[in-house]
C-alpha atoms as a PDB file:
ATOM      1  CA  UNK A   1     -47.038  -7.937 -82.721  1.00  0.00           C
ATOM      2  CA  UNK A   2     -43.579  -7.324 -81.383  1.00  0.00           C
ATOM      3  CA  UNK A   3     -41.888  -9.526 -79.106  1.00  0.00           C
ATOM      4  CA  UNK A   4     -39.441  -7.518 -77.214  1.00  0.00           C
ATOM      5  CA  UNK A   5     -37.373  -8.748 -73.961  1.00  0.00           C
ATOM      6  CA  UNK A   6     -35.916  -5.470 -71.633  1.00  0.00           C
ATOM      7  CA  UNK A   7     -32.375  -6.727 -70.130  1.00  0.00           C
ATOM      8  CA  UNK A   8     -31.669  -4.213 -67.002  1.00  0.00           C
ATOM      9  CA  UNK A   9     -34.021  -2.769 -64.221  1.00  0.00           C
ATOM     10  CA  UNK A  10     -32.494   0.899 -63.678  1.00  0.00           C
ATOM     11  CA  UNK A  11     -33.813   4.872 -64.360  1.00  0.00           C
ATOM     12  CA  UNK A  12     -34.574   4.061 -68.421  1.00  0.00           C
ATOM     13  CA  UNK A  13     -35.391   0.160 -68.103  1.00  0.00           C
ATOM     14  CA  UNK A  14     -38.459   0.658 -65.595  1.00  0.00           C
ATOM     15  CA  UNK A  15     -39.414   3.645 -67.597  1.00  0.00           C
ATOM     16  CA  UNK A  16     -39.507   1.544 -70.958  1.00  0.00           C
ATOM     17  CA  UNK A  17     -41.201  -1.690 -69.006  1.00  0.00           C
ATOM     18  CA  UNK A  18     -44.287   0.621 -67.757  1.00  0.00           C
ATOM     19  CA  UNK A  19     -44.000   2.134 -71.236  1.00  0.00           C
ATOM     20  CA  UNK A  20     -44.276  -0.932 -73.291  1.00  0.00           C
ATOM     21  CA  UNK A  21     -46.922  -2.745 -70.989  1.00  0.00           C
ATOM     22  CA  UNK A  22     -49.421  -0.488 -72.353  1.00  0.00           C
ATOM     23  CA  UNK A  23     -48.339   0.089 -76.107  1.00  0.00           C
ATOM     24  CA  UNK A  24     -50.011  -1.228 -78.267  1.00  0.00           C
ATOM     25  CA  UNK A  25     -48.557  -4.015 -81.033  1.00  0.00           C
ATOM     26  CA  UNK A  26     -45.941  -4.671 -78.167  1.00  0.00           C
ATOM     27  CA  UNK A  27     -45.438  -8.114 -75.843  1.00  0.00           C
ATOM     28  CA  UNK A  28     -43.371  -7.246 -73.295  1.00  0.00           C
ATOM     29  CA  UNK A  29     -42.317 -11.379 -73.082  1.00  0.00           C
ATOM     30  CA  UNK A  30     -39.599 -11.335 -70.504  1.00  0.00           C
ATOM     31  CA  UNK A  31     -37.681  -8.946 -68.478  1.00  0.00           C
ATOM     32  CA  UNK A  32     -34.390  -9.850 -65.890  1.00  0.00           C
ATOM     33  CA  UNK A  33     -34.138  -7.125 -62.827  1.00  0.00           C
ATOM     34  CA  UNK A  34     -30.958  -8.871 -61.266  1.00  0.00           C
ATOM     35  CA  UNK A  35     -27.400  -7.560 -61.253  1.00  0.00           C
ATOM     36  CA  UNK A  36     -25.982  -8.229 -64.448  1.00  0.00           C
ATOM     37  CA  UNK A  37     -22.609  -9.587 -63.564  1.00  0.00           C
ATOM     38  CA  UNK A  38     -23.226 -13.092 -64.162  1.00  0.00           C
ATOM     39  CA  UNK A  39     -25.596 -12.706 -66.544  1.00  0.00           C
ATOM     40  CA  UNK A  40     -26.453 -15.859 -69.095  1.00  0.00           C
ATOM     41  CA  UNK A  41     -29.231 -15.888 -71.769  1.00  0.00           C
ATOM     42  CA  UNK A  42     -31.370 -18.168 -69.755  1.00  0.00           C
ATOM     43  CA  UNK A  43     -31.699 -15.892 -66.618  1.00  0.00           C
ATOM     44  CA  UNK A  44     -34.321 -13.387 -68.899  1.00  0.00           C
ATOM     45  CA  UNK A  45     -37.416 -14.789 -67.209  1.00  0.00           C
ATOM     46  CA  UNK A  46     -40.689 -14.650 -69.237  1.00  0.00           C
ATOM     47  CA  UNK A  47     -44.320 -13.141 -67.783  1.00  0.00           C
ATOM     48  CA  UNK A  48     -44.791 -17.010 -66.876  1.00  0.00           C
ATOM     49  CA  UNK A  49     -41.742 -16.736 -65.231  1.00  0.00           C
ATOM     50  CA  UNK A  50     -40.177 -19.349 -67.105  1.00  0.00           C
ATOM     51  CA  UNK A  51     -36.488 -19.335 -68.719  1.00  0.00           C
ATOM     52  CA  UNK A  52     -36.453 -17.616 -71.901  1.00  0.00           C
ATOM     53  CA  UNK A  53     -34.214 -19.707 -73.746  1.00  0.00           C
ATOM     54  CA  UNK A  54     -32.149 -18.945 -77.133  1.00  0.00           C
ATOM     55  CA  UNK A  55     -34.753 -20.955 -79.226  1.00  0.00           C
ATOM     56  CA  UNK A  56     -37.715 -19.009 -78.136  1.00  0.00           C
ATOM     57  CA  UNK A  57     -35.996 -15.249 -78.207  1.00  0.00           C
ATOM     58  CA  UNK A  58     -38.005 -12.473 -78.645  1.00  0.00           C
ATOM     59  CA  UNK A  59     -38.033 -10.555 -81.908  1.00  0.00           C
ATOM     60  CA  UNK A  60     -36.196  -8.020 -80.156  1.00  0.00           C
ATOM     61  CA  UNK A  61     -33.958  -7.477 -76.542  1.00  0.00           C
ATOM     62  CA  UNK A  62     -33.537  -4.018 -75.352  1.00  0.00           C
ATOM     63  CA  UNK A  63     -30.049  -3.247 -73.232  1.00  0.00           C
ATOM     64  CA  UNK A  64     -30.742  -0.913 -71.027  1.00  0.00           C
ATOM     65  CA  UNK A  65     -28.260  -1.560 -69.014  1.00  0.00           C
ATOM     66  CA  UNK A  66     -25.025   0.746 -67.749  1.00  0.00           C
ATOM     67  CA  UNK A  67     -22.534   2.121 -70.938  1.00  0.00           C
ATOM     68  CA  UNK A  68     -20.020   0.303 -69.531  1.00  0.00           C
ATOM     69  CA  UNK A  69     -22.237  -3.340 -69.586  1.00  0.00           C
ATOM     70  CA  UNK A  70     -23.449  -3.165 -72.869  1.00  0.00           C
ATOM     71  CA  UNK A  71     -20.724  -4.862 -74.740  1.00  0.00           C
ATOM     72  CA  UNK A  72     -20.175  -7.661 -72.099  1.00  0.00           C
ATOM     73  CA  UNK A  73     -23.699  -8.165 -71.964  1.00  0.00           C
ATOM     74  CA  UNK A  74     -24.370  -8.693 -75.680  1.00  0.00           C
ATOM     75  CA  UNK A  75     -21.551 -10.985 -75.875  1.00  0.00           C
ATOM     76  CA  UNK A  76     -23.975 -13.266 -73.851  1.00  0.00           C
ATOM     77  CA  UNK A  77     -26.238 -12.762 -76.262  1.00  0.00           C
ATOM     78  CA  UNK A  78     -23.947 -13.808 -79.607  1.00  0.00           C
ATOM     79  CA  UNK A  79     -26.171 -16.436 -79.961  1.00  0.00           C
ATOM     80  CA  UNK A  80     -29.610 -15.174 -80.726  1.00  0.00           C
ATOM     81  CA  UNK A  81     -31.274 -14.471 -83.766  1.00  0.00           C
ATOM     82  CA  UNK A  82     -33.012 -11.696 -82.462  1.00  0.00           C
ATOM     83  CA  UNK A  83     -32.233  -8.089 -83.041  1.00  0.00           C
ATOM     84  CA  UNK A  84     -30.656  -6.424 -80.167  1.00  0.00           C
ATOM     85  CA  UNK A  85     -30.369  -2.428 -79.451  1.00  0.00           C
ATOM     86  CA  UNK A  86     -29.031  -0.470 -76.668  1.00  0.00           C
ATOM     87  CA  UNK A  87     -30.228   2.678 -75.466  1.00  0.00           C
ATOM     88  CA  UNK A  88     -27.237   4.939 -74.523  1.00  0.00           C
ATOM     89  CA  UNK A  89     -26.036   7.957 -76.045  1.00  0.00           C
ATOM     90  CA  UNK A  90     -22.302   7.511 -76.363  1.00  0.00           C
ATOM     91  CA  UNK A  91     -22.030   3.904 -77.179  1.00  0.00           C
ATOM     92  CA  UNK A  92     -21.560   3.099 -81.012  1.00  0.00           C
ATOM     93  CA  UNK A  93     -23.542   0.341 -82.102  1.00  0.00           C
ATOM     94  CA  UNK A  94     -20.711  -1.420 -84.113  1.00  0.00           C
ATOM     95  CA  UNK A  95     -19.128  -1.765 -80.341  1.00  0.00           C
ATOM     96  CA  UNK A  96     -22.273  -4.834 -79.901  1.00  0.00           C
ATOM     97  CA  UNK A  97     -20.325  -8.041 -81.165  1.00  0.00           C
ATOM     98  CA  UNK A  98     -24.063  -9.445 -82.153  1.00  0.00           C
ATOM     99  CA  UNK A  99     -25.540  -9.904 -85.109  1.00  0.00           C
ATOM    100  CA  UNK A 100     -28.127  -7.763 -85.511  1.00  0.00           C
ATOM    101  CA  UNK A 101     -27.944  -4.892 -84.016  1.00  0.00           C
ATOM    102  CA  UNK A 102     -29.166  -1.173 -83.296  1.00  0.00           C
ATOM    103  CA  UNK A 103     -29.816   1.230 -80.929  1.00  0.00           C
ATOM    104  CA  UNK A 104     -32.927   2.683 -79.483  1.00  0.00           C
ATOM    105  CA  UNK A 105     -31.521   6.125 -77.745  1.00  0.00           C
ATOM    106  CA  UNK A 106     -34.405   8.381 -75.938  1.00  0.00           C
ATOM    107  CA  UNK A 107     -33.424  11.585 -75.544  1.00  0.00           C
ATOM    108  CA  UNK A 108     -34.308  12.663 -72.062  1.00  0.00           C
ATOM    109  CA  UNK A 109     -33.540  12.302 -68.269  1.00  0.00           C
ATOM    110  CA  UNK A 110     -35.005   9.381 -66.389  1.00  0.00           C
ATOM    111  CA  UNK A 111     -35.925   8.679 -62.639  1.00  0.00           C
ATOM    112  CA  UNK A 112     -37.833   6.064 -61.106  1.00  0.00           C
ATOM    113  CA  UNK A 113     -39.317   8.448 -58.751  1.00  0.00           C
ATOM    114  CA  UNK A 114     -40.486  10.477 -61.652  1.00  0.00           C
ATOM    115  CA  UNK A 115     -43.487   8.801 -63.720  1.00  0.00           C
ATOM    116  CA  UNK A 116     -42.395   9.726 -67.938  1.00  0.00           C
ATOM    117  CA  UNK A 117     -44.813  10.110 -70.783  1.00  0.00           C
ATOM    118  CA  UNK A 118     -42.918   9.464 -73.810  1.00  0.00           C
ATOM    119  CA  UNK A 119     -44.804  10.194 -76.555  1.00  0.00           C
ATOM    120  CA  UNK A 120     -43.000  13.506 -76.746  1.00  0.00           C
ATOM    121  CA  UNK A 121     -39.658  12.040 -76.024  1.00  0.00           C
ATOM    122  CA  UNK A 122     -37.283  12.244 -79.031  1.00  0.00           C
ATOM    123  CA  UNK A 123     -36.191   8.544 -79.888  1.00  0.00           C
ATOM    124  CA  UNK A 124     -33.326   8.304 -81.955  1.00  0.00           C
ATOM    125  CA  UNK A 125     -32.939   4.904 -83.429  1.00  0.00           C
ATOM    126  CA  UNK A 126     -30.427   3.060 -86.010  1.00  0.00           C
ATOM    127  CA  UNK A 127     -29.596  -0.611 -87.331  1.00  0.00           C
ATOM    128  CA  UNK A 128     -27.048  -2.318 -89.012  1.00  0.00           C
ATOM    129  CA  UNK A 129     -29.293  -4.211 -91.708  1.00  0.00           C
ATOM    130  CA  UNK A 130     -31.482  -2.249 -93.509  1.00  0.00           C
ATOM    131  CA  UNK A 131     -33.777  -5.398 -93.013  1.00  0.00           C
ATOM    132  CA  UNK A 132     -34.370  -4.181 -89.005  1.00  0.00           C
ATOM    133  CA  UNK A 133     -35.000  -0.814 -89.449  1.00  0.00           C
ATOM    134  CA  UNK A 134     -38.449  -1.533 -90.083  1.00  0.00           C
ATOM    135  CA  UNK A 135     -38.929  -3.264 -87.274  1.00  0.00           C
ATOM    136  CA  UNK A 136     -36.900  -0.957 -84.663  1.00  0.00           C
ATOM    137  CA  UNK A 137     -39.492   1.994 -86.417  1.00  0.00           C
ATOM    138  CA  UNK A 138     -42.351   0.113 -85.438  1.00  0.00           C
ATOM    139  CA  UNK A 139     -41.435  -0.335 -81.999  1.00  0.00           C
ATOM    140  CA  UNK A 140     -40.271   3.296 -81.371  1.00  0.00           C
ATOM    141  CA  UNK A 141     -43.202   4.767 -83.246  1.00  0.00           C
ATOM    142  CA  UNK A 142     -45.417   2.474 -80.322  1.00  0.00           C
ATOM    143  CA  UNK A 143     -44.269   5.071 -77.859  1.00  0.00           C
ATOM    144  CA  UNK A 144     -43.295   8.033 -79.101  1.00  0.00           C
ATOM    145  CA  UNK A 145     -44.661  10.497 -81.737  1.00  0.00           C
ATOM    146  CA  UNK A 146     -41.093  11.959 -82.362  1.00  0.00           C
ATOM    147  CA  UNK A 147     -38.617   8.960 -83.892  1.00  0.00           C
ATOM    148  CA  UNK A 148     -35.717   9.858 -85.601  1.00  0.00           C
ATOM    149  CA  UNK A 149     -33.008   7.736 -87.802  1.00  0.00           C
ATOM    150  CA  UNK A 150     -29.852   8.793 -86.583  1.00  0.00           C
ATOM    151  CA  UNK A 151     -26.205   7.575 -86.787  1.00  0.00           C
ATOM    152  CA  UNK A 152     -23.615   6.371 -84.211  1.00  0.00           C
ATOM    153  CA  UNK A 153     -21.720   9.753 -84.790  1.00  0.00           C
ATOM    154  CA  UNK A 154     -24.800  12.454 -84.522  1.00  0.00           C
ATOM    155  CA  UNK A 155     -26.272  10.165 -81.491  1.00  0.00           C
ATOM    156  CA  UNK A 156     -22.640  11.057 -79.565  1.00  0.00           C
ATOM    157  CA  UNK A 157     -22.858  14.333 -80.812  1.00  0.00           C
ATOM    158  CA  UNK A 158     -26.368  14.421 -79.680  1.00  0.00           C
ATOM    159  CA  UNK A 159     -25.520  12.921 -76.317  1.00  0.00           C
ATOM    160  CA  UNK A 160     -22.602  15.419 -75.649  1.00  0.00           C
ATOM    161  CA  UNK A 161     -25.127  18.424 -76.228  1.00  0.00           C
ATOM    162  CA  UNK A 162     -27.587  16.574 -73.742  1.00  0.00           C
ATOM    163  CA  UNK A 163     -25.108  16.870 -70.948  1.00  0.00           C
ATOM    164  CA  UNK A 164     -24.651  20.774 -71.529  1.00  0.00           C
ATOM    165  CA  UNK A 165     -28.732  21.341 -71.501  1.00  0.00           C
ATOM    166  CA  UNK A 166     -29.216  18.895 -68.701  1.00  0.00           C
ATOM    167  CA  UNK A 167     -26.447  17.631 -66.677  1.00  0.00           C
ATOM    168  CA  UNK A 168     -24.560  20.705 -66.629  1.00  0.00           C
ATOM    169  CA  UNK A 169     -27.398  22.885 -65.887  1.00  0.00           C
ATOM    170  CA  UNK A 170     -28.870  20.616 -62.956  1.00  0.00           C
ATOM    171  CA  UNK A 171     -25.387  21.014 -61.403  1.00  0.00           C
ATOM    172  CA  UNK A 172     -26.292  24.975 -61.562  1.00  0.00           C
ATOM    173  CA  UNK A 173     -29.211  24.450 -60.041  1.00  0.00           C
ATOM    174  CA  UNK A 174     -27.248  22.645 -57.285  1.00  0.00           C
ATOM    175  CA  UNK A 175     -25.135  25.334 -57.116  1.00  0.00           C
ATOM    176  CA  UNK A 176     -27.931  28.383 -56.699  1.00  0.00           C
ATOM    177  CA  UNK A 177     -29.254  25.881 -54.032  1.00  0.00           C
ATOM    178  CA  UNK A 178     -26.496  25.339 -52.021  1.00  0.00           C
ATOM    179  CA  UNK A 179     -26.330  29.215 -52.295  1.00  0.00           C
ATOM    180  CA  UNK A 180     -29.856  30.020 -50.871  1.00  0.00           C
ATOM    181  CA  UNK A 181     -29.832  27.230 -47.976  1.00  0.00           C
ATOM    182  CA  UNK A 182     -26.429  28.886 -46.652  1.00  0.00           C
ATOM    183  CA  UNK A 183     -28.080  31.955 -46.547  1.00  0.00           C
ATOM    184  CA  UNK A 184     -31.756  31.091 -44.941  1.00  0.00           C
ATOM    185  CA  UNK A 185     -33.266  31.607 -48.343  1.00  0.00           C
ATOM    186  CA  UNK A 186     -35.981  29.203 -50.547  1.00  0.00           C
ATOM    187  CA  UNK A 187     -34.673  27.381 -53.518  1.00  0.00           C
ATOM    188  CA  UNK A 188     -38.244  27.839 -54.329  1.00  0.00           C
ATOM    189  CA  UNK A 189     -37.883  30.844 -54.705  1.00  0.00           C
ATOM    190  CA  UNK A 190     -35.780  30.522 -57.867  1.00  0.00           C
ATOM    191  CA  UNK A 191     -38.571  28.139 -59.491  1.00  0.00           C
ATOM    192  CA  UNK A 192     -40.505  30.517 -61.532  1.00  0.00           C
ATOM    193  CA  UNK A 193     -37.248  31.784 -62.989  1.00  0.00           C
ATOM    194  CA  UNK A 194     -35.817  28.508 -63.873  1.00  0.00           C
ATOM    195  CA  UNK A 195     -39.386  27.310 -65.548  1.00  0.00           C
ATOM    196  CA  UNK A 196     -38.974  31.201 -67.896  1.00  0.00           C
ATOM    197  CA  UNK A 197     -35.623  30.177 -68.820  1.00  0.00           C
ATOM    198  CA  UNK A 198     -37.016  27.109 -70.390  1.00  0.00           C
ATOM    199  CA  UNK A 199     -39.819  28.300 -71.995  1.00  0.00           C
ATOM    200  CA  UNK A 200     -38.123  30.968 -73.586  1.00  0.00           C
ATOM    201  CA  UNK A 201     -36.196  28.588 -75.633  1.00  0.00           C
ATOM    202  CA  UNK A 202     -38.958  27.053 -76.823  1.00  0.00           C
ATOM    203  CA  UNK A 203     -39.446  29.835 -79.287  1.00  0.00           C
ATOM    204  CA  UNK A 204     -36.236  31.499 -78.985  1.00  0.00           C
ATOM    205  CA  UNK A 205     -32.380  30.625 -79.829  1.00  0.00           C
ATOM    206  CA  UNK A 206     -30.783  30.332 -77.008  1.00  0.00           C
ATOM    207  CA  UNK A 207     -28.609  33.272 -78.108  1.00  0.00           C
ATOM    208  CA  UNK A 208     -31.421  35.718 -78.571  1.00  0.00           C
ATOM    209  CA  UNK A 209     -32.726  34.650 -74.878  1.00  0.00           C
ATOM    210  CA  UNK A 210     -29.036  35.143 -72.928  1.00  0.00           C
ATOM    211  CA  UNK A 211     -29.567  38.100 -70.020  1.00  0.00           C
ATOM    212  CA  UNK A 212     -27.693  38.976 -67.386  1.00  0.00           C
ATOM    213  CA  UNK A 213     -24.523  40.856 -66.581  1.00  0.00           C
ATOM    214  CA  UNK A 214     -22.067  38.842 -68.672  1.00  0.00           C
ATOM    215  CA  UNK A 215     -24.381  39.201 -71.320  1.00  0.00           C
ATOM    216  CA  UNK A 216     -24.461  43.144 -71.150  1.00  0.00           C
ATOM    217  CA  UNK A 217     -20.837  43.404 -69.856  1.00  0.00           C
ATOM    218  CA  UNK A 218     -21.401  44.418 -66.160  1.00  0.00           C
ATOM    219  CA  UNK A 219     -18.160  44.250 -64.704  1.00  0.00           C
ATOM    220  CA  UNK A 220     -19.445  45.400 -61.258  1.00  0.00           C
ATOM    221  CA  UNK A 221     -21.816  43.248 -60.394  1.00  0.00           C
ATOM    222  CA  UNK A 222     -19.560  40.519 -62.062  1.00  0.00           C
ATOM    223  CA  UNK A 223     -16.983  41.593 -59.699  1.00  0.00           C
ATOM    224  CA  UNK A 224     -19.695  41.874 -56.807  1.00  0.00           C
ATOM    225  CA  UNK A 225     -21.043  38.060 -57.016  1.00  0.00           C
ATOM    226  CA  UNK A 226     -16.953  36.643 -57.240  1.00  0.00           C
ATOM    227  CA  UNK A 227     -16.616  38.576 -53.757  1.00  0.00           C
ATOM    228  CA  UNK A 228     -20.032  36.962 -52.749  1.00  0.00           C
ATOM    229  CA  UNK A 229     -18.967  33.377 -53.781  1.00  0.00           C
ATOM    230  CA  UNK A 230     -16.378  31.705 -50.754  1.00  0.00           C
ATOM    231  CA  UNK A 231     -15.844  28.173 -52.494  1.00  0.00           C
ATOM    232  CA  UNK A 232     -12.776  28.130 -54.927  1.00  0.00           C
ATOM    233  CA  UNK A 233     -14.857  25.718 -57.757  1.00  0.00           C
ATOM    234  CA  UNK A 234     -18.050  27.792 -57.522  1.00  0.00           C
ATOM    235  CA  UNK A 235     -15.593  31.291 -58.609  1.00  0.00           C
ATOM    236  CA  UNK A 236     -14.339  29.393 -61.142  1.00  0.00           C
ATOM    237  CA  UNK A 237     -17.544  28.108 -62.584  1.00  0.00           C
ATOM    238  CA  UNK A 238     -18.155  32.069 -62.100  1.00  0.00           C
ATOM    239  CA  UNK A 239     -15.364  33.386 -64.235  1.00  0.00           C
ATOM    240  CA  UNK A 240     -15.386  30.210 -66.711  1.00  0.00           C
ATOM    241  CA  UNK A 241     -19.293  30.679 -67.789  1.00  0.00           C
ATOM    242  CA  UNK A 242     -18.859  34.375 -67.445  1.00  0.00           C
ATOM    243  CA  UNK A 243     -15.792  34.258 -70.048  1.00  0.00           C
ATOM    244  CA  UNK A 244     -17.600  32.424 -72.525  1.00  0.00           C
ATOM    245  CA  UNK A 245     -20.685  34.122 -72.368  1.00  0.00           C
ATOM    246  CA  UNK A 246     -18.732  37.598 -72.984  1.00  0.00           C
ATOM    247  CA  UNK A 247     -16.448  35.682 -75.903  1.00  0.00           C
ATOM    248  CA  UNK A 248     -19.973  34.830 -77.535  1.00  0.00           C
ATOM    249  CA  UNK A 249     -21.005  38.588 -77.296  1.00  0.00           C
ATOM    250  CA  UNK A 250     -17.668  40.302 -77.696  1.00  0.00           C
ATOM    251  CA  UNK A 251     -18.637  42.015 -81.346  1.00  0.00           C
ATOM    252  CA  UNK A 252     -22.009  43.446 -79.229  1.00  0.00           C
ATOM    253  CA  UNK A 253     -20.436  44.940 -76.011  1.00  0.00           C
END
């Protein structure tokens, strides 16, 4: 049995308390939900809701807190025996002045409004000491069929290609939205194309699945939708994506 104790109550710290209440081999022991800004070893509260004090840590604390509160948290945290990970993408783990440490980085976008299986969730892990791999496997392997040993420098790599597929491309979708409710139409109506677009990548490169007029060098209707478009940032989103697309298929058109 694994003792773990989740530090931060946001989009991927409610997802992994639900997530480890019902895995097996896990005790979810304590958990603190309060701003962090103050935070001191003794505020993690147990299920008892006692203190959870140094001497009786948990094999295991989980940051999963903000990038930018990871390292002052686990300086409150120099003291414990236990292993502690984080769970962002960009953060090297040698930046945790702990220890033993490691990260436990799942690769996906969380809400709290949006209930998350994650057995198919990609969860990248690594440790310092061989010793804790074992036991950061264990633990990932608990919720996820799809656990991978990864270092600080593919995770940021990783992380960096995460924003293109996701962040990036919800910002389109923002965009074609915006788009349709200034012009009485449903964003709804662009939902069976968006769900395509994603399966088609599922068993295609993304290469071999690229349409549309950049892709097959259709300079009128290029020119048609810059004419179309009346905010400065969305024509240069416009010309930027439709640039690199073109650059990628230069040798075909």
């Amino acid at each position: 049995m694994i003792k773990i104790a989740i530090i931060g109550n946001g989009n991927v710290g409610s997802t992994l308390n639900k997530a480890f209440s019902k895995a097996k081999n896990v005790q979810l022991v304590g958990v603190i939900n309060s701003r962090l800004d103050s935070f001191e070893i003794g505020q993690v509260r147990n299920t008892k809701k006692e203190s959870l004090s140094v001497a009786d840590s948990p094999d295991l604390y989980i940051l999963a807190v903000s990038d930018d509160a990871i390292v002052e948290v686990s300086k409150k945290l120099k003291g414990t025996k236990s292993l502690v990970v984080h769970t962002s993408g960009s953060v090297a783990m040698k930046e945790m002045p702990v220890a033993r440490k490691g990260v436990l980085y799942p690769l996906q976008t969380f809400s709290k409004e949006s209930l998350l299986d994650l057995r198919n969730v990609p969860l990248c892990i690594e440790t310092e000491k061989e010793e804790d791999f074992k036991i950061l496997q264990d633990l990932a392997t608990a919720l996820s069929k799809e656990v991978y040993k990864i270092s600080s420098k593919q995770r940021a790599k990783l992380h960096l290609a995460a924003v293109f597929v996701n962040n990036f491309v919800n910002h389109m979708y923002k965009i074609g939205s915006d788009i349709c409710l200034n012009n009485d139409l449903s964003f709804s109506m662009l939902k069976p194309l968006i769900s395509e677009t994603a399966k088609k990548v599922e068993h295609l490169s993304p290469e071999t699945a690229q349409t549309g007029p950049a892709r097959r060098a259709d300079t009128g209707t290029i020119e048609k939708h810059l004419d179309l478009l009346s905010d400065t940032a969305h024509k240069e989103i416009y010309s930027l994506m439709t640039r690199s697309i073109q650059k990628t298929y230069e040798k075909e058109l």
